[in-house]
PDB file of N, CA and C in Angstrom:
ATOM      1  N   UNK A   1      77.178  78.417  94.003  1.00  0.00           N
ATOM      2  CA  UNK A   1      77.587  79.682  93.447  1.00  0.00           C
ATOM      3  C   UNK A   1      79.093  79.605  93.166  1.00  0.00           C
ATOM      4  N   UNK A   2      79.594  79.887  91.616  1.00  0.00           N
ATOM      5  CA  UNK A   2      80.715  79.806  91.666  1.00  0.00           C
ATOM      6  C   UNK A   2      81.461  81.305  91.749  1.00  0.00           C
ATOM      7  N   UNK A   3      82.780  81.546  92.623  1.00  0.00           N
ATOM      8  CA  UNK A   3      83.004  82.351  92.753  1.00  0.00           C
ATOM      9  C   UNK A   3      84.454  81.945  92.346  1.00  0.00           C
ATOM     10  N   UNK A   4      85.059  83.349  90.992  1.00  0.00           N
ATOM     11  CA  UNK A   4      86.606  83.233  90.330  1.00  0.00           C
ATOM     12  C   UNK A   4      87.451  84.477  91.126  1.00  0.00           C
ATOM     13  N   UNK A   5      88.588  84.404  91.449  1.00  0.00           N
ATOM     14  CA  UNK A   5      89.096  85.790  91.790  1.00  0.00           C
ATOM     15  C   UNK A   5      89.740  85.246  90.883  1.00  0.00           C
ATOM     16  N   UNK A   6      90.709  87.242  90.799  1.00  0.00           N
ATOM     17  CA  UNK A   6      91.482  87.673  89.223  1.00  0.00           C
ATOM     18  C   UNK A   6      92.576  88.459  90.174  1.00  0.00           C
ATOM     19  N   UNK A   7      93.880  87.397  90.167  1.00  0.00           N
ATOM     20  CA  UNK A   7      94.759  88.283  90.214  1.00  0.00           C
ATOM     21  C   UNK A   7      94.977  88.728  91.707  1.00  0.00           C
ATOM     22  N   UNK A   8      94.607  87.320  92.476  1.00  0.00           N
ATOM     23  CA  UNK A   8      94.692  87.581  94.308  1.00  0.00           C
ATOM     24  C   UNK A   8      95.906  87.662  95.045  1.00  0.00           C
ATOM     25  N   UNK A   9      95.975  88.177  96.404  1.00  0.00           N
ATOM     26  CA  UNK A   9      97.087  87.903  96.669  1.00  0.00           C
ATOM     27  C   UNK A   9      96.899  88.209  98.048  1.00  0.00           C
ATOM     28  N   UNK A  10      97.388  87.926  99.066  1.00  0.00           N
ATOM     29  CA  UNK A  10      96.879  88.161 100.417  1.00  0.00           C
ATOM     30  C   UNK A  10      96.316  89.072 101.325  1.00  0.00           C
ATOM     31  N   UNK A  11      96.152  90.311 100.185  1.00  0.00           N
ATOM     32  CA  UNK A  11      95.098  91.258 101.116  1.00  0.00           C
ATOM     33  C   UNK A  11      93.726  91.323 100.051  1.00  0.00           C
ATOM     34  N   UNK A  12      94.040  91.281  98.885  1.00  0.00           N
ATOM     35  CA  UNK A  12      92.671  91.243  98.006  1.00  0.00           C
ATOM     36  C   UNK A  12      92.994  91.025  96.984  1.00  0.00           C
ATOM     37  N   UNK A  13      91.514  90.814  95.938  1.00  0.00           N
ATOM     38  CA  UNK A  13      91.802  90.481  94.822  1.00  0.00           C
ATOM     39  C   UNK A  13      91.798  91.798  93.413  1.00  0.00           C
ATOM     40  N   UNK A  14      92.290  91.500  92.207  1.00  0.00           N
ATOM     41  CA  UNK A  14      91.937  92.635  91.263  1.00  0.00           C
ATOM     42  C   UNK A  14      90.467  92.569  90.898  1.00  0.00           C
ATOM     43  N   UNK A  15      90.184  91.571  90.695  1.00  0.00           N
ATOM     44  CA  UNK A  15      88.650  91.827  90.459  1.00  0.00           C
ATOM     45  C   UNK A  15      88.117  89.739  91.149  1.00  0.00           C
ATOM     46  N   UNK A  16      86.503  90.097  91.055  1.00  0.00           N
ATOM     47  CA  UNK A  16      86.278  88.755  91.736  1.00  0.00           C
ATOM     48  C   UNK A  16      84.728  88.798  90.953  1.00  0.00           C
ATOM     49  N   UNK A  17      84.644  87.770  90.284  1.00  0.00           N
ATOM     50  CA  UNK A  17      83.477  87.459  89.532  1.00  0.00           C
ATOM     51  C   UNK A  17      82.612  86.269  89.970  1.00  0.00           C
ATOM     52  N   UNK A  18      81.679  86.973  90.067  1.00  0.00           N
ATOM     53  CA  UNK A  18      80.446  86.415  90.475  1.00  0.00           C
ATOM     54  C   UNK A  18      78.442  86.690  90.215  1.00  0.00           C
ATOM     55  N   UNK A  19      78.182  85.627  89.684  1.00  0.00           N
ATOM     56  CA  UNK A  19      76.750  85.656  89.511  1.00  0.00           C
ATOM     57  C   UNK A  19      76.683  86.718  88.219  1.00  0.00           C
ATOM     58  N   UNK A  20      77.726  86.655  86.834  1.00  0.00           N
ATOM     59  CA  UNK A  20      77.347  86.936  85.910  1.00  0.00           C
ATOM     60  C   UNK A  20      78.097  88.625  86.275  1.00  0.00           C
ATOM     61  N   UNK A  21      78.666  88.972  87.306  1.00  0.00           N
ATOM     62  CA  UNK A  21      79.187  90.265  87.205  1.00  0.00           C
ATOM     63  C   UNK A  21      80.675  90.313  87.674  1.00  0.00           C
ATOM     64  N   UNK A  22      81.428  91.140  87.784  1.00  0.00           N
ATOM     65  CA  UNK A  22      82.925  91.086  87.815  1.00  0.00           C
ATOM     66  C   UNK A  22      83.190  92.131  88.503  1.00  0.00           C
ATOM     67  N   UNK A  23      83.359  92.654  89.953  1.00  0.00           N
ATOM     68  CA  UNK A  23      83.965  93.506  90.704  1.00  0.00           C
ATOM     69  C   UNK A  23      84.911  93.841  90.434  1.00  0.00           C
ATOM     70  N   UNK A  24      85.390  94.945  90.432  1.00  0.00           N
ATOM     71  CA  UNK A  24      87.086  95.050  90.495  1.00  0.00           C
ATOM     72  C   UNK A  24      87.351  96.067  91.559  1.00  0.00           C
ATOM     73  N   UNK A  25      88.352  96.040  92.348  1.00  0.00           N
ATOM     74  CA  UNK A  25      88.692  96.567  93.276  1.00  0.00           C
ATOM     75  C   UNK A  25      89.482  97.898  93.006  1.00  0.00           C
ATOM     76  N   UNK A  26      89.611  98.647  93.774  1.00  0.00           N
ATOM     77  CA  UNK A  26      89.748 100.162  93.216  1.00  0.00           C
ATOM     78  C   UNK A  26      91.518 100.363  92.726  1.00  0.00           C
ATOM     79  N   UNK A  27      91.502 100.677  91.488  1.00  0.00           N
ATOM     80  CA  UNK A  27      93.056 100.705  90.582  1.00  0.00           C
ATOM     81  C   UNK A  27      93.596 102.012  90.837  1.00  0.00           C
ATOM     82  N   UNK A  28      94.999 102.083  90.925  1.00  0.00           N
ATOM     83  CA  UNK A  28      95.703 103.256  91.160  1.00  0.00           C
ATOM     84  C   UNK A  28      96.644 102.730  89.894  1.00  0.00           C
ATOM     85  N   UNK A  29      97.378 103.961  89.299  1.00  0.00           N
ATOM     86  CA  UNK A  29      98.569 103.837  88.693  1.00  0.00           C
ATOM     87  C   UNK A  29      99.761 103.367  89.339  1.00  0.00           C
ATOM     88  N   UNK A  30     100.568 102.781  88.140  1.00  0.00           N
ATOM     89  CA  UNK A  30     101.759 102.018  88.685  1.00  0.00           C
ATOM     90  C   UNK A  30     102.899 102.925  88.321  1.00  0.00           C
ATOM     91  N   UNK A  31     102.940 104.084  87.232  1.00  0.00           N
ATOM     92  CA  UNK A  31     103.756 105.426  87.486  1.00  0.00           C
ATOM     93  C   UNK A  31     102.853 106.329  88.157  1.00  0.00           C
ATOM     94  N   UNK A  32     103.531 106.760  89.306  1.00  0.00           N
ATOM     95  CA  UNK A  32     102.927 107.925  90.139  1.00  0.00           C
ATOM     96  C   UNK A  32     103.728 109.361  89.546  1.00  0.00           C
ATOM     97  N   UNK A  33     104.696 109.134  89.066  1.00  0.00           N
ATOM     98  CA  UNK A  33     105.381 110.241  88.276  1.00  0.00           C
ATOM     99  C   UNK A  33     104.229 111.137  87.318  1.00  0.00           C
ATOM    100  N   UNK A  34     103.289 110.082  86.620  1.00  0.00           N
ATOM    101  CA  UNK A  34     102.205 111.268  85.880  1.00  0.00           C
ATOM    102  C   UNK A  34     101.758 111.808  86.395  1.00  0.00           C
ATOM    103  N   UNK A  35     100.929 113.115  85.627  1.00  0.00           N
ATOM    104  CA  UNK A  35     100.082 114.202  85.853  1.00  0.00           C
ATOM    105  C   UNK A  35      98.394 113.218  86.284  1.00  0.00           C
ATOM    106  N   UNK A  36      97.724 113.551  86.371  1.00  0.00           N
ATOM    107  CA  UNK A  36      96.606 113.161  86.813  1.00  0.00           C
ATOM    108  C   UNK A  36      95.871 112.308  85.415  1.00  0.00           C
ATOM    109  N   UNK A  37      96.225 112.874  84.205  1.00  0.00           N
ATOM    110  CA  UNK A  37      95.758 112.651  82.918  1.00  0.00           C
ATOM    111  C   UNK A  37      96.544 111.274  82.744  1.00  0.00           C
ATOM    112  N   UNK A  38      97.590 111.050  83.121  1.00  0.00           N
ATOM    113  CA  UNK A  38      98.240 110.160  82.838  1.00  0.00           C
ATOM    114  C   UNK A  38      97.915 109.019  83.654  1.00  0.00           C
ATOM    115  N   UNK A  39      97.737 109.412  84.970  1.00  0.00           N
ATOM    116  CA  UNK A  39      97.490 108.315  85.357  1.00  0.00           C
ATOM    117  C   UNK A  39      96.087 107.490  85.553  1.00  0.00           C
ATOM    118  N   UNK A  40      95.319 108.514  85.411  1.00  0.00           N
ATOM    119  CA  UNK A  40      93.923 107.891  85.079  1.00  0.00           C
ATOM    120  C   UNK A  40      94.105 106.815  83.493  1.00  0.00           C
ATOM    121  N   UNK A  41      95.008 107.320  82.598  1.00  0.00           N
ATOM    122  CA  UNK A  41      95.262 106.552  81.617  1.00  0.00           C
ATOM    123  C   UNK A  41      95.448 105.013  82.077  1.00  0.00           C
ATOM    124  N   UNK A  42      96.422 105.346  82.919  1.00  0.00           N
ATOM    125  CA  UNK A  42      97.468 103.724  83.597  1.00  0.00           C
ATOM    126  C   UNK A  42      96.163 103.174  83.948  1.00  0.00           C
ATOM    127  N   UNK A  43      95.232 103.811  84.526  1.00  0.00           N
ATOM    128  CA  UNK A  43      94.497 103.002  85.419  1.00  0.00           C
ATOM    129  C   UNK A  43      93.492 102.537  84.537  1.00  0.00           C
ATOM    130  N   UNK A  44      92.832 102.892  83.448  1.00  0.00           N
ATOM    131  CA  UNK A  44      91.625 102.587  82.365  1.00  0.00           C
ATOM    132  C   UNK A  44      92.053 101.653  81.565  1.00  0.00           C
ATOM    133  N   UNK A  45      94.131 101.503  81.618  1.00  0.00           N
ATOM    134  CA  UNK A  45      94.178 100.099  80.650  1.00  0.00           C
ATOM    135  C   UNK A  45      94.220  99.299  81.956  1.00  0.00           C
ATOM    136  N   UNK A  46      94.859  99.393  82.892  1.00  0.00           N
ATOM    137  CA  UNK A  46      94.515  98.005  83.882  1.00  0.00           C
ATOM    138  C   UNK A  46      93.092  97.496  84.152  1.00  0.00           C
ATOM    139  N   UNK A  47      92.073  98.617  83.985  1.00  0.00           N
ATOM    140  CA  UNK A  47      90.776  98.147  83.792  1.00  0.00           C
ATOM    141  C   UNK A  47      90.455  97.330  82.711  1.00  0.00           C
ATOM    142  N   UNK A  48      91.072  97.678  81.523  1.00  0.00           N
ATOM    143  CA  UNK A  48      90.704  97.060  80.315  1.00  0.00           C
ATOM    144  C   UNK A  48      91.198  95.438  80.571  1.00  0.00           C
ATOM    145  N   UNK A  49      92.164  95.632  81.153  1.00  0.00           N
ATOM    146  CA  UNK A  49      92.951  94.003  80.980  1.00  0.00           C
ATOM    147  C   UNK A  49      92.071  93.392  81.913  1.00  0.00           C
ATOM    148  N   UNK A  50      92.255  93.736  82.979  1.00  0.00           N
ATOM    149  CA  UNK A  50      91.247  92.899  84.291  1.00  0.00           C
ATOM    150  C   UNK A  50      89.853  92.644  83.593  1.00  0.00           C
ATOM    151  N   UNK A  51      89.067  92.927  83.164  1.00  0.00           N
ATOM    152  CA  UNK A  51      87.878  93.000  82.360  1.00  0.00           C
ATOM    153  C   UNK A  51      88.137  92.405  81.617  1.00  0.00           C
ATOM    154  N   UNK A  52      89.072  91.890  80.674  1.00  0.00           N
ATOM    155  CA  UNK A  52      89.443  91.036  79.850  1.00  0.00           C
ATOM    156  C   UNK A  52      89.484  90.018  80.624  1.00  0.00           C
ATOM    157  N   UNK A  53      90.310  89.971  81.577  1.00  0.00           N
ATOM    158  CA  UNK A  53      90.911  88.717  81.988  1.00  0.00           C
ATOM    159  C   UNK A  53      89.671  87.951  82.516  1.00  0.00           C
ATOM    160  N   UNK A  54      88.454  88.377  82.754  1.00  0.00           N
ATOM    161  CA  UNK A  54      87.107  88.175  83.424  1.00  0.00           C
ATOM    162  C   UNK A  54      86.371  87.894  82.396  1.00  0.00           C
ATOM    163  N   UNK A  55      86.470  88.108  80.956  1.00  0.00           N
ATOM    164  CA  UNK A  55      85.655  87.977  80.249  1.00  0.00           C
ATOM    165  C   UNK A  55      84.430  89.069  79.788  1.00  0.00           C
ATOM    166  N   UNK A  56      85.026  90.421  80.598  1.00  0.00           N
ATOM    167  CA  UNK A  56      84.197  91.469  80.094  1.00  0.00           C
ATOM    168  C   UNK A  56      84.721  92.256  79.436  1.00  0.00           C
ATOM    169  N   UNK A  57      84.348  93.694  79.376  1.00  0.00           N
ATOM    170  CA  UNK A  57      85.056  94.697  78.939  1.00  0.00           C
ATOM    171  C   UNK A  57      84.236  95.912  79.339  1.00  0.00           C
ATOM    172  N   UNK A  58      84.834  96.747  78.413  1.00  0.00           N
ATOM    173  CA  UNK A  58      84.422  98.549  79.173  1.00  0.00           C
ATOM    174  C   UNK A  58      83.122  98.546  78.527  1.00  0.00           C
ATOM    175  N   UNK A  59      82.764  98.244  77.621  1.00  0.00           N
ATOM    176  CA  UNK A  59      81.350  98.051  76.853  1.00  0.00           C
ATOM    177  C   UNK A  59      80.509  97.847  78.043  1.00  0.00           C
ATOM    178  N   UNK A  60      80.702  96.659  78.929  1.00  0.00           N
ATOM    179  CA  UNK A  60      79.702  96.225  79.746  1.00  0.00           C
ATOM    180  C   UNK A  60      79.996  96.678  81.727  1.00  0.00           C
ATOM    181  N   UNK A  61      80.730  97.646  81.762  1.00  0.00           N
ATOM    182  CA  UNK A  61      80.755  98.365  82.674  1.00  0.00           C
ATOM    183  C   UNK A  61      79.475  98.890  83.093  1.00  0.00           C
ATOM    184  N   UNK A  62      78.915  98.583  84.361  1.00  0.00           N
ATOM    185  CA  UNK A  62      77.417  99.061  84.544  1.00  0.00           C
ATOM    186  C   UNK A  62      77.777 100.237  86.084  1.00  0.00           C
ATOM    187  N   UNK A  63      78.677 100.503  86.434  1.00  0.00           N
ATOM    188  CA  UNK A  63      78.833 101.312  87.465  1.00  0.00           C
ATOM    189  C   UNK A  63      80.538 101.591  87.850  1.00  0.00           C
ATOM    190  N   UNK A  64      81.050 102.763  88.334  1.00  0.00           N
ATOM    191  CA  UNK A  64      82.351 103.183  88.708  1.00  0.00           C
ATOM    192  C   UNK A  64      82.169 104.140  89.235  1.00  0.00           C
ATOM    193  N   UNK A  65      83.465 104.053  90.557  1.00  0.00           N
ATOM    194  CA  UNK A  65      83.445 104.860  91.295  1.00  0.00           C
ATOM    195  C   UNK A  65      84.859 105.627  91.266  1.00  0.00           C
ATOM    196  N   UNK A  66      85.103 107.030  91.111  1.00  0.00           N
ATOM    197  CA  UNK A  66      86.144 107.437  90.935  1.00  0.00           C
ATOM    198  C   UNK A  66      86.666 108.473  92.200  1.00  0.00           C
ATOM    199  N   UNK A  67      87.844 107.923  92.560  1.00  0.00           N
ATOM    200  CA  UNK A  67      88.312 109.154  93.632  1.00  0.00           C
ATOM    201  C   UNK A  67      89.487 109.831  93.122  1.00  0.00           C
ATOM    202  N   UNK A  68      89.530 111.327  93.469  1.00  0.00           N
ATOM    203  CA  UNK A  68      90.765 112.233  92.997  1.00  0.00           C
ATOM    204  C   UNK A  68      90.948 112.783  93.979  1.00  0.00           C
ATOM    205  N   UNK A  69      92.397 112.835  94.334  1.00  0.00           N
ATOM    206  CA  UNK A  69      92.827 113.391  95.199  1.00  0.00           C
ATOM    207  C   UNK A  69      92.995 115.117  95.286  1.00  0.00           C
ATOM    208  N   UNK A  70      92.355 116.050  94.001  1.00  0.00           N
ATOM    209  CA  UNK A  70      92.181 117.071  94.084  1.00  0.00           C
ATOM    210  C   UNK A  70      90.875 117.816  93.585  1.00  0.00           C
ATOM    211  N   UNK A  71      90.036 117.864  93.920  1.00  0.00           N
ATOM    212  CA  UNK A  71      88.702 118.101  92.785  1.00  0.00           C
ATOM    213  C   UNK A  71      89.094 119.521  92.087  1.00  0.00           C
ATOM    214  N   UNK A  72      90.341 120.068  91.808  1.00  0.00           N
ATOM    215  CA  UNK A  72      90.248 121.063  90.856  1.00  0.00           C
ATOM    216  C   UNK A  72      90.977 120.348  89.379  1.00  0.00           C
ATOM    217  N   UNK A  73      91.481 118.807  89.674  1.00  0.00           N
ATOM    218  CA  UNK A  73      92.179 118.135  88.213  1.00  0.00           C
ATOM    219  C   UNK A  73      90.586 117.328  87.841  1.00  0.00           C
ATOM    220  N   UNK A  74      89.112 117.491  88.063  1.00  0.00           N
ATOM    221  CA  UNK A  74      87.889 116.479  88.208  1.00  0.00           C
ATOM    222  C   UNK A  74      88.345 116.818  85.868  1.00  0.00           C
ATOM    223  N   UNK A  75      88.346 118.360  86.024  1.00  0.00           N
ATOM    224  CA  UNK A  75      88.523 118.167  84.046  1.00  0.00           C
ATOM    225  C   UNK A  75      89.476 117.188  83.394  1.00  0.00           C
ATOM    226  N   UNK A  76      90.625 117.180  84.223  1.00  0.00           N
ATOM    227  CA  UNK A  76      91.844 116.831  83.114  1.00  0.00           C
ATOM    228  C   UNK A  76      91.649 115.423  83.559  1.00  0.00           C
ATOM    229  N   UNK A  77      90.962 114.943  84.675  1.00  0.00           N
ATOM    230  CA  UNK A  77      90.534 113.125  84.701  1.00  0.00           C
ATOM    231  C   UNK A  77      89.187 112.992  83.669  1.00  0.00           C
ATOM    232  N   UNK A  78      88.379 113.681  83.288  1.00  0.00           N
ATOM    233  CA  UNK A  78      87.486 113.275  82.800  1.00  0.00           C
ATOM    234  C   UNK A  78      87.802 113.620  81.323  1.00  0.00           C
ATOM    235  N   UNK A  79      88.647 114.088  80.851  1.00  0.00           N
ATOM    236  CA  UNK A  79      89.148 113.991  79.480  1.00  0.00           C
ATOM    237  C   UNK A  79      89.542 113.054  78.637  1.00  0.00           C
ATOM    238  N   UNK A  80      90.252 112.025  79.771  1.00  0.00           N
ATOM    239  CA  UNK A  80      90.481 110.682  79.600  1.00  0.00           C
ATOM    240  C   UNK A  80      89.573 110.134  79.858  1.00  0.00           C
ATOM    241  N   UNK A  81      88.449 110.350  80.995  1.00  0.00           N
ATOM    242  CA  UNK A  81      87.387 109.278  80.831  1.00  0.00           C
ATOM    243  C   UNK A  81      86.725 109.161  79.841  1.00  0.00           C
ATOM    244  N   UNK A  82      86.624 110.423  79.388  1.00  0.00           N
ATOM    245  CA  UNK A  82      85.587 110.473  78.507  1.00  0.00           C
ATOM    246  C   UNK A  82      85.592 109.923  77.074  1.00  0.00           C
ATOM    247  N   UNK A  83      87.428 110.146  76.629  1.00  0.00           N
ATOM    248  CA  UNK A  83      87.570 109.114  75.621  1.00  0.00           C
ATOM    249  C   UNK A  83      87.745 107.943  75.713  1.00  0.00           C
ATOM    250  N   UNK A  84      87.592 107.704  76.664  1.00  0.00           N
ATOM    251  CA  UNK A  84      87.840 105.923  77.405  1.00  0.00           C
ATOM    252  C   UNK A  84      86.069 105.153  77.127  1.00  0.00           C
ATOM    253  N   UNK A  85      85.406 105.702  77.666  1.00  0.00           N
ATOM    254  CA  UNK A  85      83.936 105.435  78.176  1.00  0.00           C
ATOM    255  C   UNK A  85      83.585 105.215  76.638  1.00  0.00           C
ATOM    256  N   UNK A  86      82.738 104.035  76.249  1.00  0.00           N
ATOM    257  CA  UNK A  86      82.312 104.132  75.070  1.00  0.00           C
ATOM    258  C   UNK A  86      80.647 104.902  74.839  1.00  0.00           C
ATOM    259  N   UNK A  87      80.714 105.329  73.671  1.00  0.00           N
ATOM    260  CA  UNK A  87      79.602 106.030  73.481  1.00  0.00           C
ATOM    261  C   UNK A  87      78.035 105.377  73.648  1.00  0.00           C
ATOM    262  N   UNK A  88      77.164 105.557  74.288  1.00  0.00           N
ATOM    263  CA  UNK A  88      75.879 104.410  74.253  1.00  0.00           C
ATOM    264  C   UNK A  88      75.645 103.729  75.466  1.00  0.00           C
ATOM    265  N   UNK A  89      77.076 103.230  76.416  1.00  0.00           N
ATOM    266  CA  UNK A  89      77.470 102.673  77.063  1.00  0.00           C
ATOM    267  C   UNK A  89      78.084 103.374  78.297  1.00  0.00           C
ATOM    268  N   UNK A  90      77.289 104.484  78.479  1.00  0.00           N
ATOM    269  CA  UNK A  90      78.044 105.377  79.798  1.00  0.00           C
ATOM    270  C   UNK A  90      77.118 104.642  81.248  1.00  0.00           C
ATOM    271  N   UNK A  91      78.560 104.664  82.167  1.00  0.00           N
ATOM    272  CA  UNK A  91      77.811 103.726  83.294  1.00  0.00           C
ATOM    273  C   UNK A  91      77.375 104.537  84.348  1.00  0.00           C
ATOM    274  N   UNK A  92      76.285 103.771  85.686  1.00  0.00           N
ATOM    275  CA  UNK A  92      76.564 104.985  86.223  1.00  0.00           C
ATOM    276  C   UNK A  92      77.434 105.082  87.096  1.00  0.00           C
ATOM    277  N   UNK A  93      77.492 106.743  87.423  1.00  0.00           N
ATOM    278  CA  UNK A  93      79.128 106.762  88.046  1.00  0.00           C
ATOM    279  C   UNK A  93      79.237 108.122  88.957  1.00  0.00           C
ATOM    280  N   UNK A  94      80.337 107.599  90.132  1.00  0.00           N
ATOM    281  CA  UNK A  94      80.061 108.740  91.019  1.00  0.00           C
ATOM    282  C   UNK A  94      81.854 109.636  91.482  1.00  0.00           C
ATOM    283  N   UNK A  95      82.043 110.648  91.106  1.00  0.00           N
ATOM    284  CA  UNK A  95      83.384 111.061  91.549  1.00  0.00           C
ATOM    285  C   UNK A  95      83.642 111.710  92.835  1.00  0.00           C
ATOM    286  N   UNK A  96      84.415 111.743  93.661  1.00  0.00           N
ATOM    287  CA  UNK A  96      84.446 112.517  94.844  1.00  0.00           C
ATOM    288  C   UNK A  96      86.205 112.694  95.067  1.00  0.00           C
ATOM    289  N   UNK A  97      86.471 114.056  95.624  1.00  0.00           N
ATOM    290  CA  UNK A  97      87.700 114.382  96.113  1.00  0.00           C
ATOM    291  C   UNK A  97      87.799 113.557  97.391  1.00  0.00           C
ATOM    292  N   UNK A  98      88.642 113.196  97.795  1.00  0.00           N
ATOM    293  CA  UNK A  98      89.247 112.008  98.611  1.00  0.00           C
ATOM    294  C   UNK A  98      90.624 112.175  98.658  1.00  0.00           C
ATOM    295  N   UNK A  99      91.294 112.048  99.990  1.00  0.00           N
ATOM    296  CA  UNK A  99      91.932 112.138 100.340  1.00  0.00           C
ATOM    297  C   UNK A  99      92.253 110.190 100.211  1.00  0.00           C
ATOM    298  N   UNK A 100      93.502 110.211  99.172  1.00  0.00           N
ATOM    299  CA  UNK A 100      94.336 108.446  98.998  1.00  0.00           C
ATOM    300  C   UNK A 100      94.980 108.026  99.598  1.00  0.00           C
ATOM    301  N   UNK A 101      94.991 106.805  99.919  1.00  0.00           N
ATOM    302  CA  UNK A 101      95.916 105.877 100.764  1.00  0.00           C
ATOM    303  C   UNK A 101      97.868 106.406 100.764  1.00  0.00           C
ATOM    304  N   UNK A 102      97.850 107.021  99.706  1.00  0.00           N
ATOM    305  CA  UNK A 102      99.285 107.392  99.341  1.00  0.00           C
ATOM    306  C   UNK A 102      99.311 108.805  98.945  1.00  0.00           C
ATOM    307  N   UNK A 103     100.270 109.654  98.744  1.00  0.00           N
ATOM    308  CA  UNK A 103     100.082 111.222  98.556  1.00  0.00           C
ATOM    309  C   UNK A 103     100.421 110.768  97.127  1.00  0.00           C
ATOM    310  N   UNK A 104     101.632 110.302  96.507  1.00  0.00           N
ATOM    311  CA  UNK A 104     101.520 109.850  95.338  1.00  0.00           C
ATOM    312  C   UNK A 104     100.339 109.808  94.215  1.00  0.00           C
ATOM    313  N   UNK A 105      99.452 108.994  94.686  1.00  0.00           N
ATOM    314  CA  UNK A 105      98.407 108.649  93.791  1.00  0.00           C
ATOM    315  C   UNK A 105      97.523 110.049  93.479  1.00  0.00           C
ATOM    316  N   UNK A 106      97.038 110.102  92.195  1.00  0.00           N
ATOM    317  CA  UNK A 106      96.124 111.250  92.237  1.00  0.00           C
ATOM    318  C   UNK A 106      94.458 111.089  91.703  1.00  0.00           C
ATOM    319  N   UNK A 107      94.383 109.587  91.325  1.00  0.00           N
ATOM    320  CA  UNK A 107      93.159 109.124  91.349  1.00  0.00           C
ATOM    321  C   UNK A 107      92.856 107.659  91.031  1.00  0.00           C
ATOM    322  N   UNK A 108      91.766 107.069  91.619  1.00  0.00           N
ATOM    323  CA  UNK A 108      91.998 105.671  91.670  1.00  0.00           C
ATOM    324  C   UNK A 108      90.208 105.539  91.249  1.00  0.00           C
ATOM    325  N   UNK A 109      90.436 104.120  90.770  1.00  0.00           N
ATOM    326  CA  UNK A 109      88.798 103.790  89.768  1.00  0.00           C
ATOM    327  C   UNK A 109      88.701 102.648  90.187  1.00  0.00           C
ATOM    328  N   UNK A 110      87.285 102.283  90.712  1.00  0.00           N
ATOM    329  CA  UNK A 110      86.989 100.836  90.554  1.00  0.00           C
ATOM    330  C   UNK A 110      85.370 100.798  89.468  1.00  0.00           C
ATOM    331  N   UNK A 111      85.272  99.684  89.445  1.00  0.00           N
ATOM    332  CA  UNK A 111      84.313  99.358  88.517  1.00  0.00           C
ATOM    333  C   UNK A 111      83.079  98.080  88.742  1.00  0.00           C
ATOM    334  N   UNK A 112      82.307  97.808  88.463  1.00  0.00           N
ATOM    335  CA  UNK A 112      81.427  96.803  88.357  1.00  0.00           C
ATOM    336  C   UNK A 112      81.042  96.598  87.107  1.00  0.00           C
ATOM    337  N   UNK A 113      81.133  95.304  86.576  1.00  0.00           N
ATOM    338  CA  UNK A 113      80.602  95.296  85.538  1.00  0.00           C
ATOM    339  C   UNK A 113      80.087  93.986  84.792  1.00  0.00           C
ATOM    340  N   UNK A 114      79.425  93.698  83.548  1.00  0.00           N
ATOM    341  CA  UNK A 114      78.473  92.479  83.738  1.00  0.00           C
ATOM    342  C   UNK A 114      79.482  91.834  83.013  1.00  0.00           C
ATOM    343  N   UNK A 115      79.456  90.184  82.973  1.00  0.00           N
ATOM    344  CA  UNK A 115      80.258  89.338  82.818  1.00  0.00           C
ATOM    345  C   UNK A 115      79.736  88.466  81.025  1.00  0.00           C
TER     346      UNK A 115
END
């Protein structure tokens, strides 16, 4: 079984592909200064690249899990998801208010997806 990590570094990797699918580990924004809209943005292109860098993309996203640190911003994150998510190609997916590793962050995404 060959197993690639993407982007490791001594506590984990960005994503780790295996058996035709590509994990990625859960993304936060790298400006915490945005609004919630914004940073779900930051976080859907670091998805895009990591997925690139794996050889997939958002097309072949088969599952994501999204946490927000307020469930009254769940609209102004899914505004961006929603133009993010391609049409045909919606994965399945589960959101929950969660309390984040950082007060900073206001929502973080990971993904699975086929390779």
């Amino acid at each position: 079984m060959n197993i690639q990590r993407i982007q490791p570094n001594a506590r984990m990797s960005a994503a780790v592909v295996c058996n035709g699918f590509v994990f990625l580990s859960g993304q936060v924004a790298d400006d915490t200064t945005a609004d919630v809209a914004g940073q779900t943005r930051q976080i859907l292109d670091k998805i895009d690249r990591i997925l690139a860098e794996a050889g997939s993309s958002k097309e072949r996203v088969l599952s994501a899990n999204i946490w927000i640190a307020e469930a009254s911003t769940f609209n102004e994150m899914n505004s961006v998801w929603d133009a993010w998510v391609p049409a045909g190609n919606t994965p399945a997916r589960a959101c929950v208010e969660s309390k984040l590793a950082f007060p900073q962050y206001t929502v973080e995404i990971g993904v699975i997806a086929a390779v």
